[in-house]
C-alpha atoms as a PDB file:
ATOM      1  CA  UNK A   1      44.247 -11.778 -70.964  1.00  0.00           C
ATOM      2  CA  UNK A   2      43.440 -13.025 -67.570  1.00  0.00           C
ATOM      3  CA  UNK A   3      41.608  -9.713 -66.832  1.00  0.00           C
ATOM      4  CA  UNK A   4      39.706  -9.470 -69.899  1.00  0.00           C
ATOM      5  CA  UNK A   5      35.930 -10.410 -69.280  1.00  0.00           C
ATOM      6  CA  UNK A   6      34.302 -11.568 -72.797  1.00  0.00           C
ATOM      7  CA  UNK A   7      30.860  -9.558 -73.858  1.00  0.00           C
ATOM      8  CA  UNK A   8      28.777 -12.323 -75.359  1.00  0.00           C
ATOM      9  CA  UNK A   9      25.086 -11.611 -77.252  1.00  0.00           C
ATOM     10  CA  UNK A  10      22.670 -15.103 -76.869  1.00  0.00           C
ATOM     11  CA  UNK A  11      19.961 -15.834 -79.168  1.00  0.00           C
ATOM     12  CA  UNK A  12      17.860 -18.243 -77.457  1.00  0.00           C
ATOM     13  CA  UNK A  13      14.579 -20.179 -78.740  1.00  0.00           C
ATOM     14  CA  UNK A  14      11.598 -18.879 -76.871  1.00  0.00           C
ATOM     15  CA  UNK A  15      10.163 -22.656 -76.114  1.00  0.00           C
ATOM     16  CA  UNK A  16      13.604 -24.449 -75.234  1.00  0.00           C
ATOM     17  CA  UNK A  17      16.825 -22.544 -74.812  1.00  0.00           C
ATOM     18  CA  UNK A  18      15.573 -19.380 -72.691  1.00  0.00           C
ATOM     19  CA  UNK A  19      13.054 -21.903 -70.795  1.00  0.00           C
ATOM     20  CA  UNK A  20      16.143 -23.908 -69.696  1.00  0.00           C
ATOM     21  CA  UNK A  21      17.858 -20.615 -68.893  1.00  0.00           C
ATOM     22  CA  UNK A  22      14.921 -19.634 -66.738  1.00  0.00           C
ATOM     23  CA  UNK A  23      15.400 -22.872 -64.830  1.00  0.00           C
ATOM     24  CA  UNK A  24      18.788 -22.179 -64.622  1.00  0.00           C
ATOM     25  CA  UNK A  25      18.082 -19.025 -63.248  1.00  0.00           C
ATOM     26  CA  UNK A  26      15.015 -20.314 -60.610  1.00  0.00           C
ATOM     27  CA  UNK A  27      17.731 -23.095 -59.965  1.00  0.00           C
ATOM     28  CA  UNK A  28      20.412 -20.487 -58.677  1.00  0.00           C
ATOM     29  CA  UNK A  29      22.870 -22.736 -60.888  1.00  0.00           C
ATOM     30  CA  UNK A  30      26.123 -20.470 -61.340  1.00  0.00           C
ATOM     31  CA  UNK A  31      27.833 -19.827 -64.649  1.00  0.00           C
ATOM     32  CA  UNK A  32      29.699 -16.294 -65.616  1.00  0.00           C
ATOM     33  CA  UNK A  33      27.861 -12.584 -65.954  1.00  0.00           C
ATOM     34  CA  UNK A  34      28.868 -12.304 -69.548  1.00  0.00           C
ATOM     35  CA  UNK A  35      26.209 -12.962 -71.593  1.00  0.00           C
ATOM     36  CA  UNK A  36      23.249 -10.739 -72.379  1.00  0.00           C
ATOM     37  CA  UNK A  37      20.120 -12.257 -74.118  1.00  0.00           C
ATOM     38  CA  UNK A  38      17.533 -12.070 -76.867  1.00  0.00           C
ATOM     39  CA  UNK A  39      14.394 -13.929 -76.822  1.00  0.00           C
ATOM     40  CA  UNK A  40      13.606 -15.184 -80.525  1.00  0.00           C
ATOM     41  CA  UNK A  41      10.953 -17.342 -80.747  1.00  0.00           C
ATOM     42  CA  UNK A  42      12.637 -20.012 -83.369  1.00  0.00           C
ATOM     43  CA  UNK A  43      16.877 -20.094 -83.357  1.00  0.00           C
ATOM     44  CA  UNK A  44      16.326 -20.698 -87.765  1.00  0.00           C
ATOM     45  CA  UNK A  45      14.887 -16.894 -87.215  1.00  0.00           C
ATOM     46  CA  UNK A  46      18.836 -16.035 -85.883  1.00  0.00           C
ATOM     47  CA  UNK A  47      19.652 -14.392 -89.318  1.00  0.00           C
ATOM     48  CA  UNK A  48      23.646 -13.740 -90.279  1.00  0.00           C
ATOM     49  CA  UNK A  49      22.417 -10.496 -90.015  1.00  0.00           C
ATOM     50  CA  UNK A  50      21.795 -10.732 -86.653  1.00  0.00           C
ATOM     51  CA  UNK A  51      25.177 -12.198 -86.044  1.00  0.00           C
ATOM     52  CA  UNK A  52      27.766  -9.624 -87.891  1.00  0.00           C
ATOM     53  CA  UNK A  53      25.403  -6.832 -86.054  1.00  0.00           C
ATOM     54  CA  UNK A  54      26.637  -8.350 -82.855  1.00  0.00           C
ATOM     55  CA  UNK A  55      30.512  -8.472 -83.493  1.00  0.00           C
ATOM     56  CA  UNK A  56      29.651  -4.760 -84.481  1.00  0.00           C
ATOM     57  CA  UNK A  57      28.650  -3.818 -81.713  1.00  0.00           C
ATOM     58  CA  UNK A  58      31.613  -4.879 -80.075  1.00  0.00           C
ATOM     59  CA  UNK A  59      30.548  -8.671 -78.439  1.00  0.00           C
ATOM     60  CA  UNK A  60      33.544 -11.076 -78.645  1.00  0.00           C
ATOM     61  CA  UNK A  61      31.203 -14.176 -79.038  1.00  0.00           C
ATOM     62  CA  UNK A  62      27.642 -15.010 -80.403  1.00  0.00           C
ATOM     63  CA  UNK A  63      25.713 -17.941 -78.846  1.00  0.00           C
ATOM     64  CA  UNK A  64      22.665 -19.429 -80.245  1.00  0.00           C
ATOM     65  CA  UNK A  65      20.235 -21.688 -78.713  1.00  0.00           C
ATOM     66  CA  UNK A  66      17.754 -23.910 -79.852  1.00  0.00           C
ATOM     67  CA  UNK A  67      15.763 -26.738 -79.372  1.00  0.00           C
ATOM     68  CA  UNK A  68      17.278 -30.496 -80.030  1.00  0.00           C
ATOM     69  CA  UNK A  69      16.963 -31.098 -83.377  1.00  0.00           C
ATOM     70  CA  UNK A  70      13.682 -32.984 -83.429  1.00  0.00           C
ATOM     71  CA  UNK A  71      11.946 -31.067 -80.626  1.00  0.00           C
ATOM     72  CA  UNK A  72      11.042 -27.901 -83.001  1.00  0.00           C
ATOM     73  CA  UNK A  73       8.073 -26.575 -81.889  1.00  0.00           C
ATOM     74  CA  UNK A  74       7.020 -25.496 -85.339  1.00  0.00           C
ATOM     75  CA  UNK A  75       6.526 -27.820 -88.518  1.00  0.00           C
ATOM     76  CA  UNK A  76       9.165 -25.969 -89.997  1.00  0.00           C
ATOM     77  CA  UNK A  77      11.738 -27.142 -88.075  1.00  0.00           C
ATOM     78  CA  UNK A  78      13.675 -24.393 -87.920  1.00  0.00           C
ATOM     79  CA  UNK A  79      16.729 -25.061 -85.308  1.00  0.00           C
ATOM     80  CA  UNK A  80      17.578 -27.039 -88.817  1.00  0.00           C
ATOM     81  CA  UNK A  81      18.128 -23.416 -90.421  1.00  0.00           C
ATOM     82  CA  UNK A  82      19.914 -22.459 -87.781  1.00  0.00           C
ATOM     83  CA  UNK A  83      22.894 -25.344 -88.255  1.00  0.00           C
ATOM     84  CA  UNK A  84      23.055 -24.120 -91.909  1.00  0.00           C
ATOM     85  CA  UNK A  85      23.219 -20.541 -91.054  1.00  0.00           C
ATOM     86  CA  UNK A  86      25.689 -21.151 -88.217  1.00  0.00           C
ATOM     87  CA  UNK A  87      27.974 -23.432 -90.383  1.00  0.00           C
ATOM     88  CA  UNK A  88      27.897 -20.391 -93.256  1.00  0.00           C
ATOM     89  CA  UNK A  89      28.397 -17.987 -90.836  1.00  0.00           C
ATOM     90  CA  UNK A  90      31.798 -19.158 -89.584  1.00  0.00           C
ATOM     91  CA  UNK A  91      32.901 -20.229 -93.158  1.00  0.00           C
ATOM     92  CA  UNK A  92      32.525 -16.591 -93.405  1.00  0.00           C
ATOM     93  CA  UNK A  93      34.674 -15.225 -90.400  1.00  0.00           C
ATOM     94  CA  UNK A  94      37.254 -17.906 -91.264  1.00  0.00           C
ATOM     95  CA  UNK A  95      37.941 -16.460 -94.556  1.00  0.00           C
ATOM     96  CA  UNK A  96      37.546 -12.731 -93.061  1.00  0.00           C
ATOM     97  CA  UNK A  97      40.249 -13.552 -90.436  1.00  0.00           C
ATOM     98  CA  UNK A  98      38.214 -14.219 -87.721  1.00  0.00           C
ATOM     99  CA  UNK A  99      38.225 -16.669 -85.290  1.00  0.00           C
ATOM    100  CA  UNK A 100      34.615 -19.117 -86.584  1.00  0.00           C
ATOM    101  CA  UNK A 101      34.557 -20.296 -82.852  1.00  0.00           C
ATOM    102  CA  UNK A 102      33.249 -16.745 -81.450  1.00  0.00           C
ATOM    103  CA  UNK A 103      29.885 -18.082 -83.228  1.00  0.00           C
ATOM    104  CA  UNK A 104      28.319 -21.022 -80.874  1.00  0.00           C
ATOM    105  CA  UNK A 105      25.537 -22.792 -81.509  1.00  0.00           C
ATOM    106  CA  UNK A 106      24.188 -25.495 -78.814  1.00  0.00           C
ATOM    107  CA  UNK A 107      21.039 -27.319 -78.375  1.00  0.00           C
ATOM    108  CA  UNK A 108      19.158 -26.805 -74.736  1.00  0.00           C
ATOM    109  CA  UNK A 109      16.192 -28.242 -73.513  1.00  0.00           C
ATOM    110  CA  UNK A 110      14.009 -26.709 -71.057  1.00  0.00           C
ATOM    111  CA  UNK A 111      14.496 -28.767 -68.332  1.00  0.00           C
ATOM    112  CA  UNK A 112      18.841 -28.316 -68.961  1.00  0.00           C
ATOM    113  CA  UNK A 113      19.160 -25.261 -66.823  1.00  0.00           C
ATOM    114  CA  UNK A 114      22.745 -27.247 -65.834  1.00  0.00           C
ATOM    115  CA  UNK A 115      23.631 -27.665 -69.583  1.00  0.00           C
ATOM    116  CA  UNK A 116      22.751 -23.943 -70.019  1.00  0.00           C
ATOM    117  CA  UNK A 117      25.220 -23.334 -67.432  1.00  0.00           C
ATOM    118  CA  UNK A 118      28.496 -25.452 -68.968  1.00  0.00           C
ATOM    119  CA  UNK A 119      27.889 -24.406 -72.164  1.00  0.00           C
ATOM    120  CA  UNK A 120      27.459 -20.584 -70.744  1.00  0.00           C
ATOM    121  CA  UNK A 121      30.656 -20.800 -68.415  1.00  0.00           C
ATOM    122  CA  UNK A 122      32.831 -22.896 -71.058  1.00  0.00           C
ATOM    123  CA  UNK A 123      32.452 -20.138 -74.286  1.00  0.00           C
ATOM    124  CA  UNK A 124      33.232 -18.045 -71.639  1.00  0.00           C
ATOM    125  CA  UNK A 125      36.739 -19.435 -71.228  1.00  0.00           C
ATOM    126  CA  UNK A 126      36.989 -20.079 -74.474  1.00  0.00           C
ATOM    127  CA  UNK A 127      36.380 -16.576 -75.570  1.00  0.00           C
ATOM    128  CA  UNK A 128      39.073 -15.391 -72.816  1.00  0.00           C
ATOM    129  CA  UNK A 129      41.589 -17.937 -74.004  1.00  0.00           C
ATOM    130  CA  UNK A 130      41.194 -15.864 -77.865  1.00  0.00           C
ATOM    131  CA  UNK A 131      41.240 -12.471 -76.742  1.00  0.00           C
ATOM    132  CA  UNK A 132      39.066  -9.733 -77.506  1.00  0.00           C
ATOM    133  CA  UNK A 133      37.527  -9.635 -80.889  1.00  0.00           C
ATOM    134  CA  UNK A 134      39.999  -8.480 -83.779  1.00  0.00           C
ATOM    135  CA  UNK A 135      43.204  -8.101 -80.947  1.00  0.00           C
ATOM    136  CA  UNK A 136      42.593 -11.575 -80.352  1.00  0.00           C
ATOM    137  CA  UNK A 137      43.196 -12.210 -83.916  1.00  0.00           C
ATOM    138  CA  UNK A 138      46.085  -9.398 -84.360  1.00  0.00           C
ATOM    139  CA  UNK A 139      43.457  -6.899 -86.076  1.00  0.00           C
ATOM    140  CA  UNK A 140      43.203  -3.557 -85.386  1.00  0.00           C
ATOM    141  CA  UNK A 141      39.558  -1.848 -85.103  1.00  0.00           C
ATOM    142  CA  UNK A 142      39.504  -0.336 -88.488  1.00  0.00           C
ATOM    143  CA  UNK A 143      40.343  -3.538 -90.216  1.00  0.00           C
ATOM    144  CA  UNK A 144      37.780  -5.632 -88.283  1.00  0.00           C
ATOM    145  CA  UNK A 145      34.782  -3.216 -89.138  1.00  0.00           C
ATOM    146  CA  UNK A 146      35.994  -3.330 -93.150  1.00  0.00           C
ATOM    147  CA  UNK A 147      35.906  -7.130 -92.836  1.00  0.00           C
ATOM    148  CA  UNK A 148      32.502  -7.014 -90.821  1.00  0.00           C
ATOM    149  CA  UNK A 149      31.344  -4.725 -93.150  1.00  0.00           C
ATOM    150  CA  UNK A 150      32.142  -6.736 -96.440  1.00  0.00           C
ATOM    151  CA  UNK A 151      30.253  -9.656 -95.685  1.00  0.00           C
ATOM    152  CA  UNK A 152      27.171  -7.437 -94.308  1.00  0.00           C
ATOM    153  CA  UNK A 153      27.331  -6.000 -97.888  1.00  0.00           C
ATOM    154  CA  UNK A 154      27.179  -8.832 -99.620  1.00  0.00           C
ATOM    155  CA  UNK A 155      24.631 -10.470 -97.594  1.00  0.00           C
ATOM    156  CA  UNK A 156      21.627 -10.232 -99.850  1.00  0.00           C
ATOM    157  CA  UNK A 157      23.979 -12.201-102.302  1.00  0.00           C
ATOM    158  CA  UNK A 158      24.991 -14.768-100.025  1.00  0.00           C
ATOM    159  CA  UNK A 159      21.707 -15.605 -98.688  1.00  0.00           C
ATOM    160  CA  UNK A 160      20.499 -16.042-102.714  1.00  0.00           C
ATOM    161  CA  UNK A 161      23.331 -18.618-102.792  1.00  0.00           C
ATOM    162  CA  UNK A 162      22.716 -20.247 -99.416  1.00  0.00           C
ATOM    163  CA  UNK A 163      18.549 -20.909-100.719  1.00  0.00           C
ATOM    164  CA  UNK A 164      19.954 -22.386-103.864  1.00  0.00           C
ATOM    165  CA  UNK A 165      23.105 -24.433-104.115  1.00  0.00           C
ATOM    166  CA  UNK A 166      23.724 -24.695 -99.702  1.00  0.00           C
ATOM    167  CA  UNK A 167      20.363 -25.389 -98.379  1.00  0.00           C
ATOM    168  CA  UNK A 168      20.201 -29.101 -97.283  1.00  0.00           C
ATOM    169  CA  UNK A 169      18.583 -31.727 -94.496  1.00  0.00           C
ATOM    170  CA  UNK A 170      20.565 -33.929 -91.879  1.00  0.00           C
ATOM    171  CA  UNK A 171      18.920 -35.634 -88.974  1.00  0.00           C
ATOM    172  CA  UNK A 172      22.012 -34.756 -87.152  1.00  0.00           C
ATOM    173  CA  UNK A 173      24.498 -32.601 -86.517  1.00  0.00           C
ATOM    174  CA  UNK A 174      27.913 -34.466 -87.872  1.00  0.00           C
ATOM    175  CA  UNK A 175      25.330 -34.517 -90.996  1.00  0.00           C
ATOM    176  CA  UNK A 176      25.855 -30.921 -91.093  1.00  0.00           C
ATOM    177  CA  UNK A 177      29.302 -30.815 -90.076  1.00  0.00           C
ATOM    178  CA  UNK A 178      30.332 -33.015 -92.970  1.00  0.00           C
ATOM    179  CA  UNK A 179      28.943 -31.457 -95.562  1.00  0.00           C
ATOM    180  CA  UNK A 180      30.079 -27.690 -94.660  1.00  0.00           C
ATOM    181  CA  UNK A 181      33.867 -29.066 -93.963  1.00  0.00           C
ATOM    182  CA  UNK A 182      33.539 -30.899 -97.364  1.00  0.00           C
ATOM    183  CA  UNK A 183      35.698 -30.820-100.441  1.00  0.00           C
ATOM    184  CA  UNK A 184      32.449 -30.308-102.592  1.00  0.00           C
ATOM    185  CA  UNK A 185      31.548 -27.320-100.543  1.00  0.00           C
ATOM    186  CA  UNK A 186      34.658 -25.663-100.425  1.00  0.00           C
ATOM    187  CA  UNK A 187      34.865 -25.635-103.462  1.00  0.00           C
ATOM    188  CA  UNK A 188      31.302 -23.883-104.187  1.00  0.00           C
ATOM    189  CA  UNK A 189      32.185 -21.404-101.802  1.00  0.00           C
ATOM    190  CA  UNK A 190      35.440 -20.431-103.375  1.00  0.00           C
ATOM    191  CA  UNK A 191      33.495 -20.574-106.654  1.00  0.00           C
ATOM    192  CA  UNK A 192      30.351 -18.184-105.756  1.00  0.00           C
ATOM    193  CA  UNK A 193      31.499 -16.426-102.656  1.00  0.00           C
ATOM    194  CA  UNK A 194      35.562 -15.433-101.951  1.00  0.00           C
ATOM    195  CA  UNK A 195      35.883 -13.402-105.035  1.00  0.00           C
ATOM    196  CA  UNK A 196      32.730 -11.375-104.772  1.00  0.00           C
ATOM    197  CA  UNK A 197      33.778 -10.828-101.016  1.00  0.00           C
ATOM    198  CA  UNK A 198      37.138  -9.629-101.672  1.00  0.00           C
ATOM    199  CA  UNK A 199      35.729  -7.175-104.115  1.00  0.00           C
ATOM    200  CA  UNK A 200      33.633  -6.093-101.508  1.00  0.00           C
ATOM    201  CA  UNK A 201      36.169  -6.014 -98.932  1.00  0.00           C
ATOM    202  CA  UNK A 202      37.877  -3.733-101.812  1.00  0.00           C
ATOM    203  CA  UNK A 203      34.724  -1.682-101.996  1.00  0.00           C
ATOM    204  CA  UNK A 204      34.573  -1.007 -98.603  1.00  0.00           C
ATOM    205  CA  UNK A 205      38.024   0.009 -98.567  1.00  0.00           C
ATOM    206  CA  UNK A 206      38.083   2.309-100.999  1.00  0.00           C
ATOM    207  CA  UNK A 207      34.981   4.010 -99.662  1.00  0.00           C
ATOM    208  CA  UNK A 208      37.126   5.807 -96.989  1.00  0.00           C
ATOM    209  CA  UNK A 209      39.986   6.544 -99.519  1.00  0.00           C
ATOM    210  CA  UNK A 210      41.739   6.471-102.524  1.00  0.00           C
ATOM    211  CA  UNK A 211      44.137   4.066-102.773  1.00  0.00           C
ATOM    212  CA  UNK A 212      46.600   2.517-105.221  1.00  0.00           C
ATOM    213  CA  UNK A 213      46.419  -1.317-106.004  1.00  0.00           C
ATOM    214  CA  UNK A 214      49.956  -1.794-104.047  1.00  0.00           C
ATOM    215  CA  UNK A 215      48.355  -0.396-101.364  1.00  0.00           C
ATOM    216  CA  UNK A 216      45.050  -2.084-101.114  1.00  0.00           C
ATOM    217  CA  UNK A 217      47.185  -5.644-101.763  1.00  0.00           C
ATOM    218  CA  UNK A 218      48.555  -4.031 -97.875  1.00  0.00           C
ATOM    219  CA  UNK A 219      45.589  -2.900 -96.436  1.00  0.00           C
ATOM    220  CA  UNK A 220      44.416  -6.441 -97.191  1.00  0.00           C
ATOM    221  CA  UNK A 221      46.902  -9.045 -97.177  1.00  0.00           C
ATOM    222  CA  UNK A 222      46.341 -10.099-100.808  1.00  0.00           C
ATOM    223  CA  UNK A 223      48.793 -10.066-103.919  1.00  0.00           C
ATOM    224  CA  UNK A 224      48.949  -7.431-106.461  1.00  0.00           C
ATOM    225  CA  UNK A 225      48.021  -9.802-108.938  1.00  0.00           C
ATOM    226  CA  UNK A 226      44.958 -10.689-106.782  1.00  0.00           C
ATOM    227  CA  UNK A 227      43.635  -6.825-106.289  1.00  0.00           C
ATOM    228  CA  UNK A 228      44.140  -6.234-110.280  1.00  0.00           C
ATOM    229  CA  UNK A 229      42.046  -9.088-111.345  1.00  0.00           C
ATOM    230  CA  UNK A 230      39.177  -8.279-108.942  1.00  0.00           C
ATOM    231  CA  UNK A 231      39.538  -4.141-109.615  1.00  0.00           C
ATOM    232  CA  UNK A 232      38.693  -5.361-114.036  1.00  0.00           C
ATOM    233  CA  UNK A 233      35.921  -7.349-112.296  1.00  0.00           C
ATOM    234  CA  UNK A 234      34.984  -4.458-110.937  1.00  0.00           C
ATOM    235  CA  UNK A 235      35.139  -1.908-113.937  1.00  0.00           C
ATOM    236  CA  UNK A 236      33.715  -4.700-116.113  1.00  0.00           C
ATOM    237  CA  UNK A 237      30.437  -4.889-113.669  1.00  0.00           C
ATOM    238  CA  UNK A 238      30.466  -1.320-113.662  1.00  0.00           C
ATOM    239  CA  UNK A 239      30.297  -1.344-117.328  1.00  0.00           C
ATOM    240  CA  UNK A 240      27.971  -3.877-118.010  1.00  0.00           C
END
């Protein structure tokens, strides 16, 4: 992998993140090529969205930057959003088979055009060190789009579930980081989300063909016994 040079897609807030990459820039400070960036003007606006579209369209990492959590610009506070959404978000790869640590998301002032720089140049070796997205995690092209396209199509549910039962306020980050790698919210997720997104993994496969329930359980790495119960989910939703 020593050749292979990372395509990364940065979402950085307008008052903070892309004002301490401008310094970094005006400073001449060095950090890798690899990253191309979008402008937003609040990193809660990054939605999951956003993200999968990304890994789409063939990045191998996603970094978002906001402001310190604190220093929001808007009453809002929406670099708070974007903890919750980044935390979902790599829930989400983890269970899709994808490495959660192509999804970054760092705080940068304005004035930490040499923080911009680390944090640019070390995702950069980290993203080498993994590979390229899906080879990196031994998954071929087709199979990476079906599992990028399952949790796109389930989105609108996921985000219903995030407002309701995930939506909560930390004054810091380990805040966040306890609660998302928490029994209680592992089990929720299993609860409201892994079924419905193996059935949509299922949906998306058999979109491109028919298949038997032997060889879905293939295509996807689950048990027999697994496809059958979520195919009478299916035809019972179907029905009803």
């Amino acid at each position: 992998m020593a050749n292979f040079k990372p395509r990364i897609l940065g979402f950085l807030c307008n008052w903070c993140s892309y004002a301490g990459a401008d310094q970094c820039g005006v400073s001449r400070y060095q950090y890798p090529p690899n990253i191309k960036v979008i402008r937003v003007m609040c990193s809660g606006r990054v939605d999951l969205a956003f993200v999968l579209r990304a890994f789409a369209n063939g990045n191998d990492g996603v970094f978002v930057g906001g402001c310190w959590l604190g220093d929001c610009h808007y009453i809002t506070e929406g670099n708070y959003d974007a903890l919750s959404m980044m935390h979902l978000g790599k829930k989400l790869l983890e269970y899709s088979g994808i490495n959660p640590d192509r999804l970054r998301l760092e705080s940068v002032s304005a004035s930490e055009g040499v923080r911009y720089a680390e944090i640019v140049a070390e995702f950069t070796d980290n993203l080498v060190e993994m590979g390229p997205l899906g080879s990196g995690e031994g998954m071929d092209q087709e199979t990476l789009k079906l599992k990028l396209d399952a949790i796109t199509n389930l989105l609108p549910y996921i985000k219903l579930v995030e407002r309701e039962k995930l939506r909560v306020r930390f004054e810091s980050r380990e805040g966040y980081e306890e609660f998302f790698a928490s029994d209680e919210l592992n089990l929720l997720f299993n609860e409201m989300i892994v079924d419905k997104l193996a059935i949509s993994q299922i949906m998306v496969l058999l979109q491109e063909k028919d298949l038997s329930p032997r060889e879905i359980a293939d295509n996807l790495h689950m048990s027999q016994s697994e496809v059958s119960k979520h195919l009478k989910a299916m035809i019972y939703l179907t029905k009803h």
